[in-house]
C-alpha atoms as a PDB file:
ATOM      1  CA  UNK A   1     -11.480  96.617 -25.325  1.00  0.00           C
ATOM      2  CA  UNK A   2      -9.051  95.064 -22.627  1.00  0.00           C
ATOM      3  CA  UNK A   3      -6.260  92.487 -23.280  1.00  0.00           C
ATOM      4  CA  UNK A   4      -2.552  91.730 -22.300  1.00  0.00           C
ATOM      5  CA  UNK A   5       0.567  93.132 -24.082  1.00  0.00           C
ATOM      6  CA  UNK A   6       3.107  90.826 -24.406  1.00  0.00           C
ATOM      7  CA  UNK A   7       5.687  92.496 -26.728  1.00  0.00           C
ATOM      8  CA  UNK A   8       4.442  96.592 -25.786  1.00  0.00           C
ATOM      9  CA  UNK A   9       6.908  97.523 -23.697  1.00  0.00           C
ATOM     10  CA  UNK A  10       9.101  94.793 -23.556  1.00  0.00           C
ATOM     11  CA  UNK A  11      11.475  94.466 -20.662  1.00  0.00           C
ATOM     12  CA  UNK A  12      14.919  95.577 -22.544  1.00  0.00           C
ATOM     13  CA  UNK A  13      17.762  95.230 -19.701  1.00  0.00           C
ATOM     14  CA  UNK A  14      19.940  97.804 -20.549  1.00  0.00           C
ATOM     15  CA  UNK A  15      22.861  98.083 -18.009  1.00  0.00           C
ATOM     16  CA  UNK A  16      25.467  95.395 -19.174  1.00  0.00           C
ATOM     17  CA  UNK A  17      26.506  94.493 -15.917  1.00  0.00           C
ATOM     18  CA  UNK A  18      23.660  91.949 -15.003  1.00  0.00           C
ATOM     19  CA  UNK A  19      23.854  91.223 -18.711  1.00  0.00           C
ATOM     20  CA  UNK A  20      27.293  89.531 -18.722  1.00  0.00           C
ATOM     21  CA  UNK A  21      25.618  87.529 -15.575  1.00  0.00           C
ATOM     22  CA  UNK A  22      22.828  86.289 -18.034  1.00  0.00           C
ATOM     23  CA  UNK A  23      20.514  88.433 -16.483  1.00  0.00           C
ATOM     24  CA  UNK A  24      20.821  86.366 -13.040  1.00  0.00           C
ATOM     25  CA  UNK A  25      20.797  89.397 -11.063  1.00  0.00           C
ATOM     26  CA  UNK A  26      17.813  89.705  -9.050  1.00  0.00           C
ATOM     27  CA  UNK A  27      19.517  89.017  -5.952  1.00  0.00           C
ATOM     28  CA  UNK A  28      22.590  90.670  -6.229  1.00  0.00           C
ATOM     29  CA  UNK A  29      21.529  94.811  -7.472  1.00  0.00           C
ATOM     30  CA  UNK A  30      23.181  97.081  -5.379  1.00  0.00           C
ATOM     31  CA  UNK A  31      23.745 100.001  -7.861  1.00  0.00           C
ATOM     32  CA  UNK A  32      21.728 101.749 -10.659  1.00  0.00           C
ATOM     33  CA  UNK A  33      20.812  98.541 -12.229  1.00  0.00           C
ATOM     34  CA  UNK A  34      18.541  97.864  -9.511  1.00  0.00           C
ATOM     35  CA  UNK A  35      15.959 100.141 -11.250  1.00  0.00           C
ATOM     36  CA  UNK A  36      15.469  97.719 -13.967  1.00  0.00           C
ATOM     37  CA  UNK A  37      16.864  94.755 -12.524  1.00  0.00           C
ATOM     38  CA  UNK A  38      14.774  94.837  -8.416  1.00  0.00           C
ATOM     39  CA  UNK A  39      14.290  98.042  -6.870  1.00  0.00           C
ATOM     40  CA  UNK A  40      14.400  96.255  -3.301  1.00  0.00           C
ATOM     41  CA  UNK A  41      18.636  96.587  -4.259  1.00  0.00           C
ATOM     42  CA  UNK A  42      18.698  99.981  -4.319  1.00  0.00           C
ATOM     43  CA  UNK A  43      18.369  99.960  -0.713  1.00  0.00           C
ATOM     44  CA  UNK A  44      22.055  98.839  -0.925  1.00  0.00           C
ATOM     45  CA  UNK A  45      23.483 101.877  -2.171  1.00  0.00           C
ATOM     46  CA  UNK A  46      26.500 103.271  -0.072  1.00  0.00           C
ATOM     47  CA  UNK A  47      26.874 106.571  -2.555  1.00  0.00           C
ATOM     48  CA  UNK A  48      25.068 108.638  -5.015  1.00  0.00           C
ATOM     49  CA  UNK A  49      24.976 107.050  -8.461  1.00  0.00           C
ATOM     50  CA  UNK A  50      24.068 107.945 -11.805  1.00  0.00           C
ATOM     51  CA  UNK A  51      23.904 104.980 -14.407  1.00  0.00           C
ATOM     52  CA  UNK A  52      23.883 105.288 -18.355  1.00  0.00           C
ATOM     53  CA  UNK A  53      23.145 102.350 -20.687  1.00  0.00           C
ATOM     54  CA  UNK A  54      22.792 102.053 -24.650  1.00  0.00           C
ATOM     55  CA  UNK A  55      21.936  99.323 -26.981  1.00  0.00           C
ATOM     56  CA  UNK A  56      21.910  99.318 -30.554  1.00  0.00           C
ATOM     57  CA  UNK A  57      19.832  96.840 -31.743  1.00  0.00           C
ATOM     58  CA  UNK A  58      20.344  95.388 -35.744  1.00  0.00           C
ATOM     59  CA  UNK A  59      21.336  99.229 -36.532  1.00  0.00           C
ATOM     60  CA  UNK A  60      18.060  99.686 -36.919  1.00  0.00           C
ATOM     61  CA  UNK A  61      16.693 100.343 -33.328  1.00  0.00           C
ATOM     62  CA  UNK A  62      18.210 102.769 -30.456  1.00  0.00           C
ATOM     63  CA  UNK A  63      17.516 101.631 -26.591  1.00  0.00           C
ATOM     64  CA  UNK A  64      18.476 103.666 -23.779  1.00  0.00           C
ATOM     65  CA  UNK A  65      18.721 104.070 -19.895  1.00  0.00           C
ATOM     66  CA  UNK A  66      19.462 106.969 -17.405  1.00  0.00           C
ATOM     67  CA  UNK A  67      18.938 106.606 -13.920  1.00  0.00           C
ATOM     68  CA  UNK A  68      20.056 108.630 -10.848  1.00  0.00           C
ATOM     69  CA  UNK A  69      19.927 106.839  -7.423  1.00  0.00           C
ATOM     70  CA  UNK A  70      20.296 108.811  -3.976  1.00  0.00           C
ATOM     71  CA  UNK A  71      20.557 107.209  -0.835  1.00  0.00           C
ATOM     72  CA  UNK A  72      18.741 109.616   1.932  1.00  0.00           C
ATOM     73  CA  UNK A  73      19.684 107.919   4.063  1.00  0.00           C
ATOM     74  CA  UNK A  74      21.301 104.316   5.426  1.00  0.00           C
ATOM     75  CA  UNK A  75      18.974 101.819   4.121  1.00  0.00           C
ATOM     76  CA  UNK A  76      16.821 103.993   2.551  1.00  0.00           C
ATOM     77  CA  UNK A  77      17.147 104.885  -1.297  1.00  0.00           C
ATOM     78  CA  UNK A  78      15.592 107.196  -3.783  1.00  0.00           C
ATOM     79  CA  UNK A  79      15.298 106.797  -7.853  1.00  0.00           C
ATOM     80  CA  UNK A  80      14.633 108.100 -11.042  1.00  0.00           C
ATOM     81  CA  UNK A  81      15.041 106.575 -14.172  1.00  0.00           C
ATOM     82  CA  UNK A  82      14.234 107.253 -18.152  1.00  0.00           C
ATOM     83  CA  UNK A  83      14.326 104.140 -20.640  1.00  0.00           C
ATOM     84  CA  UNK A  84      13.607 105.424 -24.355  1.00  0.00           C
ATOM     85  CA  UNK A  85      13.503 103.443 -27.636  1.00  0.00           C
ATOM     86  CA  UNK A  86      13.007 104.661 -30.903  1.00  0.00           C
ATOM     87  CA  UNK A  87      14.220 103.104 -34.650  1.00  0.00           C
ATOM     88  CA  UNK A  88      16.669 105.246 -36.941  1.00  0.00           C
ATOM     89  CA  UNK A  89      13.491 106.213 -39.527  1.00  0.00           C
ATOM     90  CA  UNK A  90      11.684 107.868 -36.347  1.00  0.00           C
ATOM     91  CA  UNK A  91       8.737 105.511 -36.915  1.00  0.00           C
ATOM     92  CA  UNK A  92       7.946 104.764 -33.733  1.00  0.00           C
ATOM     93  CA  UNK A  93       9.376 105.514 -29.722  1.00  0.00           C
ATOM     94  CA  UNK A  94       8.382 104.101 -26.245  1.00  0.00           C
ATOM     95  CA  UNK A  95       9.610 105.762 -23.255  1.00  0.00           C
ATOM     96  CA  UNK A  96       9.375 104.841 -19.672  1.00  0.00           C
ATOM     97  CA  UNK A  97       9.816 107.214 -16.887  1.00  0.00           C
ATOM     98  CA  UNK A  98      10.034 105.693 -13.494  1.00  0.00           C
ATOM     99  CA  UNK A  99      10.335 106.502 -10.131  1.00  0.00           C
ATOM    100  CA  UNK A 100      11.733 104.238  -7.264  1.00  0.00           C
ATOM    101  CA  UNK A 101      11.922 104.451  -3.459  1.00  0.00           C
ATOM    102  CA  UNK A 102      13.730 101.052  -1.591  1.00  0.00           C
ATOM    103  CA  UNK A 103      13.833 100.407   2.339  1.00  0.00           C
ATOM    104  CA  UNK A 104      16.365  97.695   4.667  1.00  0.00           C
ATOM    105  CA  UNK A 105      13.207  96.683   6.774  1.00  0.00           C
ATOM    106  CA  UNK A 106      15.618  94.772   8.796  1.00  0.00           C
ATOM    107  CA  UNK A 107      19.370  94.034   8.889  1.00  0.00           C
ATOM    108  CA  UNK A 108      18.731  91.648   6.076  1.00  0.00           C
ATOM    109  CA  UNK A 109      15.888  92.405   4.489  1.00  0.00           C
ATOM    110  CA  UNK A 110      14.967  94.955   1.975  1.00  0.00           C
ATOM    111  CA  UNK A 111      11.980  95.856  -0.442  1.00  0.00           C
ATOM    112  CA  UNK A 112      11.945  98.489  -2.878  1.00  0.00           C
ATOM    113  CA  UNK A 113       8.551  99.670  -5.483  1.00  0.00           C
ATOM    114  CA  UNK A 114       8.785 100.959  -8.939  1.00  0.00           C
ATOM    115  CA  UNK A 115       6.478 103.424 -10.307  1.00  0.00           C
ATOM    116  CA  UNK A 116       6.012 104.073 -14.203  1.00  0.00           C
ATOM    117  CA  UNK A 117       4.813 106.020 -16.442  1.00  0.00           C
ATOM    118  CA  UNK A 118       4.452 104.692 -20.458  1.00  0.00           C
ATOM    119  CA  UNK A 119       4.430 106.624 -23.610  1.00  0.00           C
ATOM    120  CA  UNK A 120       4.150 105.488 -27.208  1.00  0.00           C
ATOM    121  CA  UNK A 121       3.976 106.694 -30.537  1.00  0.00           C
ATOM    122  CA  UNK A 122       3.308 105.778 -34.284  1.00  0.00           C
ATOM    123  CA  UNK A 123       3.980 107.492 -36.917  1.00  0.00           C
ATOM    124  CA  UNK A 124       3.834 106.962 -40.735  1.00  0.00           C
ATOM    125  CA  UNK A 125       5.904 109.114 -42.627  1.00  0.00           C
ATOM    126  CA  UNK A 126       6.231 111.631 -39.892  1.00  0.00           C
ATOM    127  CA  UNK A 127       2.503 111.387 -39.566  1.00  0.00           C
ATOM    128  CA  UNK A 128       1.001 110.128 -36.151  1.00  0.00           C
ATOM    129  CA  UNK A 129      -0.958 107.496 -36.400  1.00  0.00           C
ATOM    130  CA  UNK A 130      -1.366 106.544 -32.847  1.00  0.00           C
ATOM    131  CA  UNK A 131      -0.364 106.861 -29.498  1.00  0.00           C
ATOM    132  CA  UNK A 132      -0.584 105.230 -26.007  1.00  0.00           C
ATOM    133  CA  UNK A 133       0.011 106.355 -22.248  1.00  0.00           C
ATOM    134  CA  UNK A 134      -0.522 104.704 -19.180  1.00  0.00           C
ATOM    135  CA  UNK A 135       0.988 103.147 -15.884  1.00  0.00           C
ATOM    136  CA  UNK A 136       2.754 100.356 -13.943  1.00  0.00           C
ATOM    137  CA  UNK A 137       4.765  99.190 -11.076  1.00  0.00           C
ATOM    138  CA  UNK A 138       7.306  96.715  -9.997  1.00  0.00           C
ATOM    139  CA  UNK A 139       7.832  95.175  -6.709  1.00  0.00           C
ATOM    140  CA  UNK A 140      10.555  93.960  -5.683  1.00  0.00           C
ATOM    141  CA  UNK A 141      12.796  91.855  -2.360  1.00  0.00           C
ATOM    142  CA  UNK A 142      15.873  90.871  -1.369  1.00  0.00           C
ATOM    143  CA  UNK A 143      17.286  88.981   1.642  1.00  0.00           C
ATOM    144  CA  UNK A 144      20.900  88.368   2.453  1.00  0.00           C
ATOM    145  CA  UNK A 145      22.261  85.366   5.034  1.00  0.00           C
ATOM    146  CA  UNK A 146      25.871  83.847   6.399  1.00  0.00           C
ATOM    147  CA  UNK A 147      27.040  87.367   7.093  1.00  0.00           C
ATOM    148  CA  UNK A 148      25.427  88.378   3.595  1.00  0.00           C
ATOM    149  CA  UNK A 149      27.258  85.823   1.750  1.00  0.00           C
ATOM    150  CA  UNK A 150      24.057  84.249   0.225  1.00  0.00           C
ATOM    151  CA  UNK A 151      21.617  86.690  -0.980  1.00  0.00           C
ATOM    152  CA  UNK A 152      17.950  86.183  -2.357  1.00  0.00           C
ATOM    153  CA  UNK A 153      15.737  88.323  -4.642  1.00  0.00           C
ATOM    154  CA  UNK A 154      12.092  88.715  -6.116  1.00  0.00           C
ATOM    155  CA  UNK A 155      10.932  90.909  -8.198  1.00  0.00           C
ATOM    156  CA  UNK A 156       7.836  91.355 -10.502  1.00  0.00           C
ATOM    157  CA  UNK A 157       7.882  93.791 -12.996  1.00  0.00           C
ATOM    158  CA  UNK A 158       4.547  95.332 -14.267  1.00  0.00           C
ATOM    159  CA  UNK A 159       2.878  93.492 -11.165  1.00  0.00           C
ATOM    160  CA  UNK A 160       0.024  96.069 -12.130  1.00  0.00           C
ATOM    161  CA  UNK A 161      -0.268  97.999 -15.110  1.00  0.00           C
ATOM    162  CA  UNK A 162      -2.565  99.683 -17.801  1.00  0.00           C
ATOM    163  CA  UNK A 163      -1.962 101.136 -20.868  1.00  0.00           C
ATOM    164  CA  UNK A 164      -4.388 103.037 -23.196  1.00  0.00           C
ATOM    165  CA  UNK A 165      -4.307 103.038 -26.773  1.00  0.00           C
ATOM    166  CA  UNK A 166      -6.094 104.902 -29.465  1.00  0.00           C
ATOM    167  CA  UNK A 167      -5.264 105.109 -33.382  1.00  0.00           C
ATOM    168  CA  UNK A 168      -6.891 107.400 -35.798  1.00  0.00           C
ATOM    169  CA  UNK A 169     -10.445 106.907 -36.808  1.00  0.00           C
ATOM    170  CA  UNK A 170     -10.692 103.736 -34.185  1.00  0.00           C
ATOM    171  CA  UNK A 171     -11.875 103.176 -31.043  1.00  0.00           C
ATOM    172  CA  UNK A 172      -9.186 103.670 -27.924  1.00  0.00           C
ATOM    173  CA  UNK A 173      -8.774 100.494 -26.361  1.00  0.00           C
ATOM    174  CA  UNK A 174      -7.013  99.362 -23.046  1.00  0.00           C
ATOM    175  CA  UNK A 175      -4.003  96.772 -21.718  1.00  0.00           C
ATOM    176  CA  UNK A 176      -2.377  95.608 -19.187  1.00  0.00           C
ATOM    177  CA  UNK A 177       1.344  94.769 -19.201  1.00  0.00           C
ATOM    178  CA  UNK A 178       2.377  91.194 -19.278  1.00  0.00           C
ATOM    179  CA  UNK A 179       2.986  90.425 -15.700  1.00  0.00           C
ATOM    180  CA  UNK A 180       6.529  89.193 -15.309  1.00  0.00           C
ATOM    181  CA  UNK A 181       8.250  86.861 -12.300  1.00  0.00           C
ATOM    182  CA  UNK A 182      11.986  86.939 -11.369  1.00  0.00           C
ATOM    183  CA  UNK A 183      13.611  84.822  -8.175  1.00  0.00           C
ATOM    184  CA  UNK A 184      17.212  84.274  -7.614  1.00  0.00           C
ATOM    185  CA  UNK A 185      20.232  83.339  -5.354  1.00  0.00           C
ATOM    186  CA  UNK A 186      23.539  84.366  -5.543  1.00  0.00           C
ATOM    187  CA  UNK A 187      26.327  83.256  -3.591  1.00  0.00           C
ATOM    188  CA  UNK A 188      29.957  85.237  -2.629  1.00  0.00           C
ATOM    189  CA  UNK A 189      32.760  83.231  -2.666  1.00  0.00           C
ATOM    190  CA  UNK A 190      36.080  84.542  -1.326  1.00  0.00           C
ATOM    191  CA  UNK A 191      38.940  83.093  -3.251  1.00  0.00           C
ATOM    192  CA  UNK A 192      41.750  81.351  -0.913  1.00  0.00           C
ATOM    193  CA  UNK A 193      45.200  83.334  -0.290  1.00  0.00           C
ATOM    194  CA  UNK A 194      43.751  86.496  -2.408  1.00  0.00           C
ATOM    195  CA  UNK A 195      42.081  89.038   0.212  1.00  0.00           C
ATOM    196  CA  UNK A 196      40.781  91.248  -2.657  1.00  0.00           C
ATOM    197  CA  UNK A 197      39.774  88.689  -5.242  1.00  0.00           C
ATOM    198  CA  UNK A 198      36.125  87.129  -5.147  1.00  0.00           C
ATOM    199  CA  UNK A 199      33.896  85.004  -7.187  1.00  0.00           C
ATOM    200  CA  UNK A 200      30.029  85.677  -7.299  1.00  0.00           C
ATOM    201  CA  UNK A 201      27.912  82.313  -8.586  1.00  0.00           C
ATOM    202  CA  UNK A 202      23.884  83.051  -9.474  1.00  0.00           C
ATOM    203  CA  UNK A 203      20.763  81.331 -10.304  1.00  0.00           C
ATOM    204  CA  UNK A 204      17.364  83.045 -11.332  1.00  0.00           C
ATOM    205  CA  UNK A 205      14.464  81.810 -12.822  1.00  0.00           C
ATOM    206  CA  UNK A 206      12.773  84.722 -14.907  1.00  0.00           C
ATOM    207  CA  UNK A 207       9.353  83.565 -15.976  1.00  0.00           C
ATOM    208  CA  UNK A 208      10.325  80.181 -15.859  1.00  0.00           C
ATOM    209  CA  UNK A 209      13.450  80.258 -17.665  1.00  0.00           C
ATOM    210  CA  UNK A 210      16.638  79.408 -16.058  1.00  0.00           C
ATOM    211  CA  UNK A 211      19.938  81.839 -16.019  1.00  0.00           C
ATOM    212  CA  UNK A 212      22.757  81.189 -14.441  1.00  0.00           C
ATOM    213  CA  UNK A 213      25.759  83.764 -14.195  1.00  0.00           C
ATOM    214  CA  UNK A 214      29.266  84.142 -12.625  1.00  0.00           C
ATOM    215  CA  UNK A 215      31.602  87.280 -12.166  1.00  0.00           C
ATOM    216  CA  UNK A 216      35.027  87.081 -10.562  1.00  0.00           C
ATOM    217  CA  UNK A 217      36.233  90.627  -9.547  1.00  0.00           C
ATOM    218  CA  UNK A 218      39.792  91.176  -8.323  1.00  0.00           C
ATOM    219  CA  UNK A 219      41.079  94.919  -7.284  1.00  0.00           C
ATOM    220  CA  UNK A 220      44.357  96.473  -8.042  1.00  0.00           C
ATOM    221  CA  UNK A 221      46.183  99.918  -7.427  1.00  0.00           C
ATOM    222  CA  UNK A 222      45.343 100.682 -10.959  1.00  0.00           C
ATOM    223  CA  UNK A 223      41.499  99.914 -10.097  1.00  0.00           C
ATOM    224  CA  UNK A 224      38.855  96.847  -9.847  1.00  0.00           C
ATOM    225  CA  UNK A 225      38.072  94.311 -12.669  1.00  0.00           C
ATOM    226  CA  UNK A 226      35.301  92.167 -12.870  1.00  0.00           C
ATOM    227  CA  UNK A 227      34.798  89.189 -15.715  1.00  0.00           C
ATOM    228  CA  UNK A 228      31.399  87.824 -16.223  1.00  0.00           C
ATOM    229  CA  UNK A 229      29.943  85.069 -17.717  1.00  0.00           C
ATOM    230  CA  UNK A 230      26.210  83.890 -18.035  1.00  0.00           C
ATOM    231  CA  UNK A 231      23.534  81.639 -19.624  1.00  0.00           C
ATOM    232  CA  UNK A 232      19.749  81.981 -20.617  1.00  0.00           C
ATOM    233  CA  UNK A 233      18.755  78.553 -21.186  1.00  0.00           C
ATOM    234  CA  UNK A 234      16.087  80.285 -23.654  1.00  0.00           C
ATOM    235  CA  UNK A 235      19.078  82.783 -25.300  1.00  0.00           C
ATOM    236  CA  UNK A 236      21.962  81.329 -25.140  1.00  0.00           C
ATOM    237  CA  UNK A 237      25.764  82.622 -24.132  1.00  0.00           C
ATOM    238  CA  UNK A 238      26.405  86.197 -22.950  1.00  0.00           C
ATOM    239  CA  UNK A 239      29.809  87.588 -21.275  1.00  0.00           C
ATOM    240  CA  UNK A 240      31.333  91.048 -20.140  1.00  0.00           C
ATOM    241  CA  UNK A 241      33.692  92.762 -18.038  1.00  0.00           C
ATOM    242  CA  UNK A 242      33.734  95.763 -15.955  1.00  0.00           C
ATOM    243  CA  UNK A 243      36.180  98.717 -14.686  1.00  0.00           C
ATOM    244  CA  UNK A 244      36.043 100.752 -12.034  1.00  0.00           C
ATOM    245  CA  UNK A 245      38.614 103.218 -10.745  1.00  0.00           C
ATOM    246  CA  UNK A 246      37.827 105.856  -8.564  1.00  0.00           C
ATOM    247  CA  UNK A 247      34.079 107.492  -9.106  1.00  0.00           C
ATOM    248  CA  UNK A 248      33.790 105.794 -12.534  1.00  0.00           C
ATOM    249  CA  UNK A 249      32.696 102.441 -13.434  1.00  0.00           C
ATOM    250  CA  UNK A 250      32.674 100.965 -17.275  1.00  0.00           C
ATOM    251  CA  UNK A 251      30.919  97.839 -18.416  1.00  0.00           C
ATOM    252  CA  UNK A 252      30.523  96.001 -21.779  1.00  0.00           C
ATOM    253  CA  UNK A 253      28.646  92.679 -22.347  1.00  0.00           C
ATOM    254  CA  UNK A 254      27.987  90.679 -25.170  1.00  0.00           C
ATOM    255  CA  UNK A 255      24.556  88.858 -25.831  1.00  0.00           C
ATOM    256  CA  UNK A 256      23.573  86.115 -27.771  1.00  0.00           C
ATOM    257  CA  UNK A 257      20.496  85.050 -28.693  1.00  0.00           C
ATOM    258  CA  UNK A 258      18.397  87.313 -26.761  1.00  0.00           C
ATOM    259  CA  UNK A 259      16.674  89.173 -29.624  1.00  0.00           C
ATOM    260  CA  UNK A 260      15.883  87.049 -32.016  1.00  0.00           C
ATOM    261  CA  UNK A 261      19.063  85.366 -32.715  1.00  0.00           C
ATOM    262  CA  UNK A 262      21.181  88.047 -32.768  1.00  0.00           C
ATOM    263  CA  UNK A 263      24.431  89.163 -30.767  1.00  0.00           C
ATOM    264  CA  UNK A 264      24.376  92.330 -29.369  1.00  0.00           C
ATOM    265  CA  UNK A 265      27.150  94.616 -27.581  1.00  0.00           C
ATOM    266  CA  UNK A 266      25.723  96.574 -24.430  1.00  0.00           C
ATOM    267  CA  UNK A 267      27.855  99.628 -22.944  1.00  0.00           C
ATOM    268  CA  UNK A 268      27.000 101.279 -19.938  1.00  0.00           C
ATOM    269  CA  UNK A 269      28.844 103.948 -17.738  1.00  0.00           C
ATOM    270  CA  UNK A 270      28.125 104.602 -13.415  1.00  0.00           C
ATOM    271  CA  UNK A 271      29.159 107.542 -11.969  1.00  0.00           C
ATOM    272  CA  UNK A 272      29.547 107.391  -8.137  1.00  0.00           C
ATOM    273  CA  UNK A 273      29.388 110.904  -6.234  1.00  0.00           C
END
């Protein structure tokens, strides 16, 4: 048996950076994100990074992200990444383990590929009842102009993919990933008489669906702050704001909307070394 998955798997972005943007962040993923978000962005990377994301979900279901990106050198980017799920009965997990490599082609141009690995489980009262395994991979690119300025971004998640199922005393069957499609522009404003301070306007559509998102990020002596605001035209209202000082970076963004009517709270941490 072959078919489609459309909620196995489902595309939980976990860092809450591109979150406060709505998600619009295609174009613009220059750090650890850019293994969820468009691994062409990783090609961006100036320094070693490690992310870590977490989202509790109705307090009854535990997402997480941990990613390590290594730039080899300039232009050319390395990745790992583990996204886990599981709910607070130990019913059922899904895990991802993914590896990324991302290239600058030219000045302006990068492209980046996702490999990843799925695993599932099912239990019933600490009985298995099923399991799953099986593969996919993103593709992803991103273009900058006007002195980089205006940036551009594709990406499509589980562009290939296969899964295989089997539960007990039934047949194993086989699917493929919902294929997904993201492309967005982003454009860097510099804000007049304030060298530090700048404003960063985006627009994706992600399957269709519109998201726009905003973050203005000033820095200080005491460190850089960045205030976001986005909007899923299918979601609704989501907004964060960001730290940095030194090697560590701190984000928060709130969601509404995006699972099934609820708000959410996203946390992540980057470590830059």
């Amino acid at each position: 048996m072959i078919g489609t998955a459309n909620a196995a798997f489902e595309n939980i972005e976990l860092m809450a950076g591109p979150m406060g943007m709505g998600g619009a962040y295609a174009a613009t993923t220059q750090d650890t994100s850019a293994l969820i978000w468009n691994p062409a962005g990783l090609a961006r990377l100036p320094v070693r990074e490690i992310g870590i994301g977490y989202l509790d979900l109705y307090g009854l279901l535990n997402y997480s992200f941990i990613g390590v990106a290594y730039p080899i050198q300039t232009g050319q980017t390395l990745g790992a990444a583990i996204l886990s799920s599981s709910d607070t009965e130990d019913l059922s997990y899904e895990r991802i383990v993914l590896l990324s490599a991302a290239t600058r082609l030219w000045k302006e141009l990068q492209i980046g590929m996702s490999a990843k690995y799925f695993t599932t489980s099912v239990n019933l009262e600490r009985m298995p009842v099923g399991h799953g395994s099986g593969w996919g991979v993103d593709f992803g690119v991103q273009s900058a102009f006007m002195r980089e300025k205006v940036r551009v971004g594709v990406v499509f998640p589980n562009l290939l993919s296969n899964v295989s199922y089997r539960r007990l005393e039934e047949a194993a069957y086989t699917e493929s990933i919902l294929r997904e499609w993201r492309i967005g522009t982003a454009v860097e404003i510099d804000v007049p008489n304030r060298e530090s301070d700048t404003v960063l306007a985006a627009f994706e559509l992600a399957n269709g669906t519109p998201l726009v998102g905003s973050e203005y990020r000033y820095d200080t002596e005491q460190g850089a702050f960045a205030f976001r605001l986005g909007w899923r035209f299918i979601g609704g209202l989501t907004a964060g704001f960001g730290y940095q000082r030194g090697n560590v970076g701190l984000d928060y963004a709130f969601v509404s909307g995006r699972y099934v009517g609820s708000q959410s709270s996203l946390f992540s941490v980057r470590v830059f070394y």
